[in-house]
PDB file of N, CA and C in Angstrom:
ATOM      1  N   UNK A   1       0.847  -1.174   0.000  1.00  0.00           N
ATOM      2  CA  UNK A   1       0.000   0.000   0.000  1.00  0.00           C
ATOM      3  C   UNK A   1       0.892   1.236   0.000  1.00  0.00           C
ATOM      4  N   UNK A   2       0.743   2.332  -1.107  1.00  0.00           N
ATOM      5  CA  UNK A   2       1.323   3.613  -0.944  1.00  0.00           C
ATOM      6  C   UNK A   2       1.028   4.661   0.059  1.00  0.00           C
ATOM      7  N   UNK A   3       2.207   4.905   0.281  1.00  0.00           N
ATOM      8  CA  UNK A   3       1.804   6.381   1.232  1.00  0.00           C
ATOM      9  C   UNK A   3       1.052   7.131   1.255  1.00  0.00           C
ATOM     10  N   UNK A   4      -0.028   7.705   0.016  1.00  0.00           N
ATOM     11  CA  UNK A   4      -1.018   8.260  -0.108  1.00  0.00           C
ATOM     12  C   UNK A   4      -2.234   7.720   0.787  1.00  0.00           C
ATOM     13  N   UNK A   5      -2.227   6.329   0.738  1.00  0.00           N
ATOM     14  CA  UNK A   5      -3.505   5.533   0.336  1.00  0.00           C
ATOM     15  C   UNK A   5      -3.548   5.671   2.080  1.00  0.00           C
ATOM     16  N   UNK A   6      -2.174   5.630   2.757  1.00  0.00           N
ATOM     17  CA  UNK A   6      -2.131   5.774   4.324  1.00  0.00           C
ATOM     18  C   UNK A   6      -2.478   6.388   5.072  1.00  0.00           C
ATOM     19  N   UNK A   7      -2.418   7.728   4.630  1.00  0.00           N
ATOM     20  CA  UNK A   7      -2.925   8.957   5.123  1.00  0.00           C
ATOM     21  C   UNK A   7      -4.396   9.215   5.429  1.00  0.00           C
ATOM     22  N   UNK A   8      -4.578   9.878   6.497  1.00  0.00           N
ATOM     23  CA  UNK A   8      -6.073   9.767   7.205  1.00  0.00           C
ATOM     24  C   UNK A   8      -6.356  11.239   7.038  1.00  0.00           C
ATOM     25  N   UNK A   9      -8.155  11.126   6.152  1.00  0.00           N
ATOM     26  CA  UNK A   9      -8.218  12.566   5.553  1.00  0.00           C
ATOM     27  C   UNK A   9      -8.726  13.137   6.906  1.00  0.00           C
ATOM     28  N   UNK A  10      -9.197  14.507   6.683  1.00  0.00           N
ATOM     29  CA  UNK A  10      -9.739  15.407   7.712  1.00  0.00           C
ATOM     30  C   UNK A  10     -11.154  15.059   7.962  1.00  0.00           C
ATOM     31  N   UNK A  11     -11.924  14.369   6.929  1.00  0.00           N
ATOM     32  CA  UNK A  11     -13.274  13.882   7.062  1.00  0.00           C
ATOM     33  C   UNK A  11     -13.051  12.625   8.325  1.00  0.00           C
ATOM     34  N   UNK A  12     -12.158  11.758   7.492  1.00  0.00           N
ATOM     35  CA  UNK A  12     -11.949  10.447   8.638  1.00  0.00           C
ATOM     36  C   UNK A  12     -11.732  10.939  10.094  1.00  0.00           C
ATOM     37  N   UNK A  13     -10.429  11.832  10.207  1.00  0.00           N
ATOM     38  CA  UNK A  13     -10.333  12.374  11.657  1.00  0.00           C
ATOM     39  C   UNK A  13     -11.758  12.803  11.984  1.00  0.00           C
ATOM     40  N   UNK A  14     -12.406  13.280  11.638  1.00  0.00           N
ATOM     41  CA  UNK A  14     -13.375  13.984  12.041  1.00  0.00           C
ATOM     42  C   UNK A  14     -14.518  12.916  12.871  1.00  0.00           C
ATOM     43  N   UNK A  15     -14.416  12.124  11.815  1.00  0.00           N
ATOM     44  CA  UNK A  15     -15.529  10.679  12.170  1.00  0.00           C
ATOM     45  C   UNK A  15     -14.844  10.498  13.084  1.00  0.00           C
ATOM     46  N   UNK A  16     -13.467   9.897  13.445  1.00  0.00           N
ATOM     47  CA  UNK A  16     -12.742   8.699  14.479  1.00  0.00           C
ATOM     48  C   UNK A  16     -13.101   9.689  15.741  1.00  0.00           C
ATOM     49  N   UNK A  17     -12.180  11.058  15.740  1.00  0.00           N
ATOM     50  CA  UNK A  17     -12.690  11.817  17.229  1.00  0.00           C
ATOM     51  C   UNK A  17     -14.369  11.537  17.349  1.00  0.00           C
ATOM     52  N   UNK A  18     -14.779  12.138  16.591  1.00  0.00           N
ATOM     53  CA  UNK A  18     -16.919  11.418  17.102  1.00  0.00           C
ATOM     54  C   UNK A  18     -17.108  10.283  18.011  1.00  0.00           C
ATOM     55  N   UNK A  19     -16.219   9.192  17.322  1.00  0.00           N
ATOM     56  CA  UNK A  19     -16.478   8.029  18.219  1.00  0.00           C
ATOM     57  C   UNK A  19     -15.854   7.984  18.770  1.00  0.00           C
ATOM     58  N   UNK A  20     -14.262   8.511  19.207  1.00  0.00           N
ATOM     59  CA  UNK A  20     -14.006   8.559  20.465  1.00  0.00           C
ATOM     60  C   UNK A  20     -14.788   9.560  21.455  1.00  0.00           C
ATOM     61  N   UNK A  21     -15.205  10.954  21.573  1.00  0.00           N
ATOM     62  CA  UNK A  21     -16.084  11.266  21.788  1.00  0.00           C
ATOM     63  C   UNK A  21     -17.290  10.802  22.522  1.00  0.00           C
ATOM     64  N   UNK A  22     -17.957   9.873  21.878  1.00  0.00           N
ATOM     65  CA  UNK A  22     -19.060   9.722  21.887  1.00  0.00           C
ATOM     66  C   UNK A  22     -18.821   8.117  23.139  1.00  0.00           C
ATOM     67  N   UNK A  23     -17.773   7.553  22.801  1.00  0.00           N
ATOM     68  CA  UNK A  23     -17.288   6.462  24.298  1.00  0.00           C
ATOM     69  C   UNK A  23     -16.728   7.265  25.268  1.00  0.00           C
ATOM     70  N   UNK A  24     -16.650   8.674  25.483  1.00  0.00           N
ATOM     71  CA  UNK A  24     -16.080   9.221  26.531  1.00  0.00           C
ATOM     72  C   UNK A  24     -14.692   9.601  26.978  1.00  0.00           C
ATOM     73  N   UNK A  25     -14.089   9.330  25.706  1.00  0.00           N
ATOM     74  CA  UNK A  25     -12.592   9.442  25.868  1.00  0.00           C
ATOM     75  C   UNK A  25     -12.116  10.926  25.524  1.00  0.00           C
ATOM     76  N   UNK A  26     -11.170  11.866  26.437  1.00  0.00           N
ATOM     77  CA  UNK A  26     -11.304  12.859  26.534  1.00  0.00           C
ATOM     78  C   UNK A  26      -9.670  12.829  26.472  1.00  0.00           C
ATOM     79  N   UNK A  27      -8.925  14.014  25.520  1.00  0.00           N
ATOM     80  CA  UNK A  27      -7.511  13.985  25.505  1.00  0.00           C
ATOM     81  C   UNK A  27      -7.242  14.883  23.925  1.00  0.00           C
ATOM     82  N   UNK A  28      -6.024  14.560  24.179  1.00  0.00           N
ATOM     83  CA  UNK A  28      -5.219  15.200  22.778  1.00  0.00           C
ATOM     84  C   UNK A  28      -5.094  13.896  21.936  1.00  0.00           C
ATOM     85  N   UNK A  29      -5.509  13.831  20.629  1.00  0.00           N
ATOM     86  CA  UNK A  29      -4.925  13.554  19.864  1.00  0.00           C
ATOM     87  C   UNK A  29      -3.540  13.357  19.358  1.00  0.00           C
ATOM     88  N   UNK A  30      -2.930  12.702  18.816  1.00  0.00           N
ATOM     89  CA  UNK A  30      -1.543  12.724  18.553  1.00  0.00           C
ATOM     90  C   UNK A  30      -1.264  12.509  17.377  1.00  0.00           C
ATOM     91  N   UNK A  31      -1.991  11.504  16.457  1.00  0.00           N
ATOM     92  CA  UNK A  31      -1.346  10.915  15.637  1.00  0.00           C
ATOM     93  C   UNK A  31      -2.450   9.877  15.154  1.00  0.00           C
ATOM     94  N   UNK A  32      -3.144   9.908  13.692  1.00  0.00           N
ATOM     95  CA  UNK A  32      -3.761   9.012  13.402  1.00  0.00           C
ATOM     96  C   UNK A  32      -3.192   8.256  11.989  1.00  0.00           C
ATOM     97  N   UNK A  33      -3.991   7.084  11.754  1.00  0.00           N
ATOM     98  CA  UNK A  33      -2.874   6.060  10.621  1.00  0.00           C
ATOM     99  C   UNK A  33      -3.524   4.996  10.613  1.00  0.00           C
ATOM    100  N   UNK A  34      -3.936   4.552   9.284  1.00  0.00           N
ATOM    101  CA  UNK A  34      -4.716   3.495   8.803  1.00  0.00           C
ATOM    102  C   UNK A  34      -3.952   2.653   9.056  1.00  0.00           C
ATOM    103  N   UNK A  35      -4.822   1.241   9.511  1.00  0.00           N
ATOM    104  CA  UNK A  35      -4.329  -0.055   9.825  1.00  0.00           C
ATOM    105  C   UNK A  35      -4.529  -0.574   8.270  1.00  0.00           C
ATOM    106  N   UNK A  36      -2.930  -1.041   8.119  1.00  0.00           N
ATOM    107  CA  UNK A  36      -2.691  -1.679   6.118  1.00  0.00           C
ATOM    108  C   UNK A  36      -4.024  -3.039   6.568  1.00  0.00           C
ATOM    109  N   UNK A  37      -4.609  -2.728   5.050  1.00  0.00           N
ATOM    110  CA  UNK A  37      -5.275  -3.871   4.637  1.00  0.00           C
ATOM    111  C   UNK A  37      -6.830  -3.770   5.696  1.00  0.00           C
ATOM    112  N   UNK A  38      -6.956  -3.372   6.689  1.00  0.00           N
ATOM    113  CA  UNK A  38      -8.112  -3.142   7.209  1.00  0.00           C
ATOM    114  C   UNK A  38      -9.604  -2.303   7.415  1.00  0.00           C
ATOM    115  N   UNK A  39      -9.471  -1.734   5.992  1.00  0.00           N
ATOM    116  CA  UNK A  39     -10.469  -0.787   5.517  1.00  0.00           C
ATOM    117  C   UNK A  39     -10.865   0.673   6.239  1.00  0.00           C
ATOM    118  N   UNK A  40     -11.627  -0.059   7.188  1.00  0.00           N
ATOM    119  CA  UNK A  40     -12.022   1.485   7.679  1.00  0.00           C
ATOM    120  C   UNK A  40     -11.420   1.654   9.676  1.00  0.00           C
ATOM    121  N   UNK A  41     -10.340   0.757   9.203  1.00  0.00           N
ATOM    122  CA  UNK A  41      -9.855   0.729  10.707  1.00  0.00           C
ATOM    123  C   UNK A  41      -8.608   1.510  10.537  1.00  0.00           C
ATOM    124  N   UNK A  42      -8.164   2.429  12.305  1.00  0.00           N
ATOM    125  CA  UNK A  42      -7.357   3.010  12.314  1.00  0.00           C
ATOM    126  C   UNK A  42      -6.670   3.147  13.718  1.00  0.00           C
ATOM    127  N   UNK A  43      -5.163   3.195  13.587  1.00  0.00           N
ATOM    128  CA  UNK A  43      -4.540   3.385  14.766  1.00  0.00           C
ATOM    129  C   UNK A  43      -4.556   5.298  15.006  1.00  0.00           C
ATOM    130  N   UNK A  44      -4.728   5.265  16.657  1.00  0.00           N
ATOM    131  CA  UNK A  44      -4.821   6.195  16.980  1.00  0.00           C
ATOM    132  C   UNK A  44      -4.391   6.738  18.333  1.00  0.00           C
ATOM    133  N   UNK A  45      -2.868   7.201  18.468  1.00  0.00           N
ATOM    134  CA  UNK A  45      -2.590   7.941  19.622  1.00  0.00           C
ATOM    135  C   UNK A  45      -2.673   8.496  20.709  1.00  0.00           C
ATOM    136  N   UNK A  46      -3.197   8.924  21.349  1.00  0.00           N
ATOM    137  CA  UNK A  46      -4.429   9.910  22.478  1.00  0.00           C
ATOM    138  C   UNK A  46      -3.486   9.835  23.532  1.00  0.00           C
ATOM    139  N   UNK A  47      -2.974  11.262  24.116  1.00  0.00           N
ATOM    140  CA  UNK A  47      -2.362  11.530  24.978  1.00  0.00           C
ATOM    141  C   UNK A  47      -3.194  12.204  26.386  1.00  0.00           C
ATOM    142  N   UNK A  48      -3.609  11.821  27.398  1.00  0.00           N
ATOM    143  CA  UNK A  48      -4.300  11.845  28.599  1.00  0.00           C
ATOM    144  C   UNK A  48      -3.907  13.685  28.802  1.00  0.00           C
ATOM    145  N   UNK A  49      -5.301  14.320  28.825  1.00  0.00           N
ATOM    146  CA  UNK A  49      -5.293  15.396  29.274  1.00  0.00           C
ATOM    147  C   UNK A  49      -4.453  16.080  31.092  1.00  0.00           C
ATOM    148  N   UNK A  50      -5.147  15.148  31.738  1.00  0.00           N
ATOM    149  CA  UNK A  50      -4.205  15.297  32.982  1.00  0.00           C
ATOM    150  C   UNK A  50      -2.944  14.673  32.948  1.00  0.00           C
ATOM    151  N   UNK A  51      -2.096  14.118  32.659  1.00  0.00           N
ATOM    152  CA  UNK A  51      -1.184  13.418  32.677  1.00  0.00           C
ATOM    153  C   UNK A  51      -0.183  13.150  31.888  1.00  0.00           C
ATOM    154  N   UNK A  52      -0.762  13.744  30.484  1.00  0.00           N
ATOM    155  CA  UNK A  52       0.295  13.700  29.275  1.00  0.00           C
ATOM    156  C   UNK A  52       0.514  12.118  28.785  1.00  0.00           C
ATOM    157  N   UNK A  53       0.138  11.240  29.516  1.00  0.00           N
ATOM    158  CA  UNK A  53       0.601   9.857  29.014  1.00  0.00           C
ATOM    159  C   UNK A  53       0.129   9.371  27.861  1.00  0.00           C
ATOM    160  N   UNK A  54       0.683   8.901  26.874  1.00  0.00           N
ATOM    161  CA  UNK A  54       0.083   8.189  25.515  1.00  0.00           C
ATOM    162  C   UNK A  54      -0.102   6.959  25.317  1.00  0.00           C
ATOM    163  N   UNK A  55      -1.346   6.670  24.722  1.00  0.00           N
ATOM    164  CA  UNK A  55      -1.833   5.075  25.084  1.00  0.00           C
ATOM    165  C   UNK A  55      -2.561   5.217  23.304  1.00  0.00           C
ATOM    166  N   UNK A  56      -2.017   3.974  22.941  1.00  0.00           N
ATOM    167  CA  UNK A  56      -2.292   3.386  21.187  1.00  0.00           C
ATOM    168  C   UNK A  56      -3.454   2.812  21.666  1.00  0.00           C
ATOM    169  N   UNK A  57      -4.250   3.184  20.505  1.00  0.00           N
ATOM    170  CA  UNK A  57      -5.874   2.362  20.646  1.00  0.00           C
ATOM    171  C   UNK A  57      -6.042   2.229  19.099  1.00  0.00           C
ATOM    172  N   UNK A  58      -7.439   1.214  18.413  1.00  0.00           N
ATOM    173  CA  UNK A  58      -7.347   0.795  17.239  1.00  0.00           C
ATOM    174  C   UNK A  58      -9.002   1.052  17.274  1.00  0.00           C
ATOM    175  N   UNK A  59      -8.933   1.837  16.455  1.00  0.00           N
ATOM    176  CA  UNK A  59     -10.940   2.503  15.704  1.00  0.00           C
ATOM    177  C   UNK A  59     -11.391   1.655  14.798  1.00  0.00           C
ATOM    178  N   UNK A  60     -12.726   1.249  14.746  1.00  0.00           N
ATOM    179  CA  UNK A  60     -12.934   1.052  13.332  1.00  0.00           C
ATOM    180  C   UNK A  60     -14.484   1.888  13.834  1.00  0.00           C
ATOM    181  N   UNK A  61     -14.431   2.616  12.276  1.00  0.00           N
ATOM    182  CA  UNK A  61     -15.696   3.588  11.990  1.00  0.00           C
ATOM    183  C   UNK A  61     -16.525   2.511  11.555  1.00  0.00           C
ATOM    184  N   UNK A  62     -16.569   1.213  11.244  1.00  0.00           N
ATOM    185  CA  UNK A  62     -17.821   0.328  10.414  1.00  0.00           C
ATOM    186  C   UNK A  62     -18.407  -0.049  11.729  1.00  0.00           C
ATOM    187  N   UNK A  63     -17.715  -0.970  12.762  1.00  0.00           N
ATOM    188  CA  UNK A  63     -18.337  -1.654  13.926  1.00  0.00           C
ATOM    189  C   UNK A  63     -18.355  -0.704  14.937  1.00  0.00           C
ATOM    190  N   UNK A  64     -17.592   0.876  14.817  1.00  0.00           N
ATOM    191  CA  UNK A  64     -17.789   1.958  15.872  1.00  0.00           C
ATOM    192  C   UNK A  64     -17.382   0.885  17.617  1.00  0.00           C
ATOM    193  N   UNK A  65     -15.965   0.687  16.765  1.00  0.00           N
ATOM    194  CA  UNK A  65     -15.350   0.046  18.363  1.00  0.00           C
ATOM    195  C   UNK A  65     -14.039   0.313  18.315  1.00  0.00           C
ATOM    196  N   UNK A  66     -13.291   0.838  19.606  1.00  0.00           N
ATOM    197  CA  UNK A  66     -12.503   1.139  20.028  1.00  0.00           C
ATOM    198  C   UNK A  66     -11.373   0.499  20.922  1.00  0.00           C
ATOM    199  N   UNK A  67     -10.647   0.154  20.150  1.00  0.00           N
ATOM    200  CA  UNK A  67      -9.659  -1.054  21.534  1.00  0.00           C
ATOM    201  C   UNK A  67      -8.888  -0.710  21.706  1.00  0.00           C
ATOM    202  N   UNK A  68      -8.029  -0.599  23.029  1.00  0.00           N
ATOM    203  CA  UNK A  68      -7.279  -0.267  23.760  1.00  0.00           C
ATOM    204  C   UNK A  68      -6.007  -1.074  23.482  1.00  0.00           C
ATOM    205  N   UNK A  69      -4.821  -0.690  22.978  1.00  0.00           N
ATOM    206  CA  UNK A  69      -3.695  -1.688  22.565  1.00  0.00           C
ATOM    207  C   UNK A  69      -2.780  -1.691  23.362  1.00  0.00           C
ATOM    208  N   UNK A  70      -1.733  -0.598  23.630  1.00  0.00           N
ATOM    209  CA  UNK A  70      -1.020  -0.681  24.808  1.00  0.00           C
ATOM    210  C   UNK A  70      -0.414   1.056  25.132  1.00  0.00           C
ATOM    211  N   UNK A  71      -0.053   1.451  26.268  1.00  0.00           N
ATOM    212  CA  UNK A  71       0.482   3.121  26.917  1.00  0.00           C
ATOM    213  C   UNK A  71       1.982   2.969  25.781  1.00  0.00           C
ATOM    214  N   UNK A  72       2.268   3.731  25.638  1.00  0.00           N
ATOM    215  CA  UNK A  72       3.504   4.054  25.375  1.00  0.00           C
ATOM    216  C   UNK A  72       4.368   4.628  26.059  1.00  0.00           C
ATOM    217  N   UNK A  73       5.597   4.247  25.911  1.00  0.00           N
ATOM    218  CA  UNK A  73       6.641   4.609  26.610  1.00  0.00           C
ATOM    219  C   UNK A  73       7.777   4.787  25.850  1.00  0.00           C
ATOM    220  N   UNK A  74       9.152   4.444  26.794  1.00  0.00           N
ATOM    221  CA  UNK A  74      10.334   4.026  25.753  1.00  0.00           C
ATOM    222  C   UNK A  74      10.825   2.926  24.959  1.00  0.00           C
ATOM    223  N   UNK A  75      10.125   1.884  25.895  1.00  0.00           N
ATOM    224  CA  UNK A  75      10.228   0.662  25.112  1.00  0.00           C
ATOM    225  C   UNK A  75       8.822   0.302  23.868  1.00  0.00           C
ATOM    226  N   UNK A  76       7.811   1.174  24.297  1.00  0.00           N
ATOM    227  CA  UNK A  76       6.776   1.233  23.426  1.00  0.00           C
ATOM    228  C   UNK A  76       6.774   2.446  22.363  1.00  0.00           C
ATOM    229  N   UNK A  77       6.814   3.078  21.305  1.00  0.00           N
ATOM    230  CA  UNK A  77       6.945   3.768  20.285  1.00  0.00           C
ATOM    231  C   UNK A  77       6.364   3.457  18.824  1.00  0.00           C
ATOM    232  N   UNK A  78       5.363   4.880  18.797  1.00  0.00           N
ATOM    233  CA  UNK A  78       4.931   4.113  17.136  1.00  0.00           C
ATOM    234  C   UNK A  78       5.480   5.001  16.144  1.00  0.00           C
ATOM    235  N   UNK A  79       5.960   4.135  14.784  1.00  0.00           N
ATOM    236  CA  UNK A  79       6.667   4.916  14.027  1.00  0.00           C
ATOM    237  C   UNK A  79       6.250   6.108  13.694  1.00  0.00           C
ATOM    238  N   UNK A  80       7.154   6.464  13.237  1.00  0.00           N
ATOM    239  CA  UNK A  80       6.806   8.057  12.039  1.00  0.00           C
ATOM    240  C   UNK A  80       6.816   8.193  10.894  1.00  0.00           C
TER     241      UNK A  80
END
């Protein structure tokens, strides 16, 4: 898959915050990025408003579910 095809438009962000949103999850954004080969699923960053900590979670806008993957740290890092 090309780099184009990777990129998450401003419509998509728009949808993914909704449903995070809408489960109650409250924070900064960091960083969003289509999961290769999984259509309308996406990895997504979210850094904890009180706390600054960053925790990877995985969206999909079709089933509007949100999973929790793992905090990041130093030994945890997602590319760039």
């Amino acid at each position: 898959m090309n780099e184009a095809a990777n990129e998450v438009t401003q419509r998509e962000m728009i949808r993914i915050i909704g449903l995070f949103r809408k489960n109650g999850f409250k924070g900064e954004y960091v960083s969003f990025q289509h999961v290769v080969d999984e259509g309308a699923s996406y990895f997504v960053v979210m850094s904890d408003e009180n706390n600054g900590t960053q925790g990877l979670f995985k969206a999909d806008l079709l089933t509007g579910t949100i999973e929790f993957q793992y905090m990041l740290d130093e030994n945890h890092a997602v590319a760039k």
